[in-house]
Protein backbone atom coordinates (compact mmCIF):
# COMPACT_ATOMS: atom_id res chain seq x y z
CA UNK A 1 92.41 -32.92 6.45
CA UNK A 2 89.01 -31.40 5.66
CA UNK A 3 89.53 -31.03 2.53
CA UNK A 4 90.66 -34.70 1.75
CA UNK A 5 87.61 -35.69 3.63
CA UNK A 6 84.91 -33.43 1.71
CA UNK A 7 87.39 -35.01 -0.99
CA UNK A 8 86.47 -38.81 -0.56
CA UNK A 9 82.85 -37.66 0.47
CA UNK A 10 82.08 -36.28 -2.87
CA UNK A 11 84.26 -39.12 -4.30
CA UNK A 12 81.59 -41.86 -2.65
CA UNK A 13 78.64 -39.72 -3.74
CA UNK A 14 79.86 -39.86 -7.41
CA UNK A 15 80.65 -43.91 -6.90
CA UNK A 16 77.33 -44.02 -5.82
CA UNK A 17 74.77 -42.71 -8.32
CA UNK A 18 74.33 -45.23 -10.80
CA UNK A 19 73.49 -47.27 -7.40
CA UNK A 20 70.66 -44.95 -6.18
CA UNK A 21 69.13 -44.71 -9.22
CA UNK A 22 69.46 -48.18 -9.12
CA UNK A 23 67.77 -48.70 -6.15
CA UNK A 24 65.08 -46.22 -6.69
CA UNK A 25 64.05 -48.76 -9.45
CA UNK A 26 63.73 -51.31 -7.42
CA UNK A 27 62.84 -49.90 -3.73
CA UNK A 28 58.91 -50.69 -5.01
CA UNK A 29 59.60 -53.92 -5.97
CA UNK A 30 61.35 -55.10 -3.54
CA UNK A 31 58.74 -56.04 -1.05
CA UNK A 32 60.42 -57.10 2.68
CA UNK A 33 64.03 -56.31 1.51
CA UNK A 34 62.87 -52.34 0.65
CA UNK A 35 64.46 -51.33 3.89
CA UNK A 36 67.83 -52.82 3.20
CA UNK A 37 67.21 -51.36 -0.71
CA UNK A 38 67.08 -47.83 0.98
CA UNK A 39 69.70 -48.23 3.42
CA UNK A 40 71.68 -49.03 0.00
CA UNK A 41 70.10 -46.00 -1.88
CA UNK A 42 71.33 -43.88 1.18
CA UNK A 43 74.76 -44.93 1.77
CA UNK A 44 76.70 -42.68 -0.62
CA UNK A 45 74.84 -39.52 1.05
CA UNK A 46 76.29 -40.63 4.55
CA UNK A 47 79.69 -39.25 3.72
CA UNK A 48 78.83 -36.06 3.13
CA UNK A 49 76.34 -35.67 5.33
CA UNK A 50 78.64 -36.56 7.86
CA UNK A 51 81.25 -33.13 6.61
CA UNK A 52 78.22 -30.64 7.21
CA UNK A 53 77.80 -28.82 10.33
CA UNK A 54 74.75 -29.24 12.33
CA UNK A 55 74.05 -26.70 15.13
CA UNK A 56 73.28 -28.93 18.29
CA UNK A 57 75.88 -31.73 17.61
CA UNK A 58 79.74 -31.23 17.41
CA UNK A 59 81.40 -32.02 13.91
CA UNK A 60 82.84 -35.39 14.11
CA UNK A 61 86.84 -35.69 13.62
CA UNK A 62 87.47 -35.75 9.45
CA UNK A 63 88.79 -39.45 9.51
CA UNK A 64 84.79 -39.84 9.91
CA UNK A 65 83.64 -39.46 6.54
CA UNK A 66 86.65 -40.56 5.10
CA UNK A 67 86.22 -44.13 6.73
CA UNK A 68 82.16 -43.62 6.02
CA UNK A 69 83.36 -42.46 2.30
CA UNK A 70 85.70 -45.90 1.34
CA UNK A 71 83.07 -48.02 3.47
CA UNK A 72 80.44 -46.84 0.86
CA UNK A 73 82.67 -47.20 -1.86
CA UNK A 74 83.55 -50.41 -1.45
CA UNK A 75 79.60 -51.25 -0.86
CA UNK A 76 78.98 -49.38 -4.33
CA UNK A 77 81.02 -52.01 -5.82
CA UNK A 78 79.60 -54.93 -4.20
CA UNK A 79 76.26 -53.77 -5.14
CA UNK A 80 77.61 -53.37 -8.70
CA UNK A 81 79.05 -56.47 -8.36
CA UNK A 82 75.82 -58.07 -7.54
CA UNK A 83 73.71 -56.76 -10.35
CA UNK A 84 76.17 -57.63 -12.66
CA UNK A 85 76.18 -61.32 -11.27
CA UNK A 86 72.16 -61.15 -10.97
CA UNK A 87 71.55 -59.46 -14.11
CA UNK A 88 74.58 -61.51 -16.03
């Protein structure tokens, strides 16, 4: 199961690079909404951070990520979604 979980975290992280670059574009520009533009920029990172061990907290179950990994995925294509309308 850890496996399929560093899996889908690696899977969200490669969903989600066009959409921090993205965002890096426009996290200066984006005045009031810049913490909602890095919250965006950061969401494909959460998955994996989320499969690494860190020494004073326990390592959460592996249907963690997974559920962090196709909640950022499907965010990745909303936000893809919405550039496409914007920019369309």
């Amino acid at each position: 199961m850890n496996r399929i979980a560093i899996f889908f975290a690696v899977l969200a992280l490669a969903a989600g690079l066009w959409q921090i670059v993205l965002g890096s574009l426009f996290v200066f520009d984006a005045g009031w909404v810049m913490p909602l533009i890095l919250f965006i920029m950061l969401l494909p990172l959460l998955p994996l951070i989320l499969t690494q061990e860190v020494r004073p907290w326990p390592k959460p179950s592996p249907i963690v990520p997974i559920v962090a990994a196709v909640t950022s995925m499907a965010m990745s294509g909303l936000v893809y979604y919405l550039f496409y309308a914007y920019f369309d």
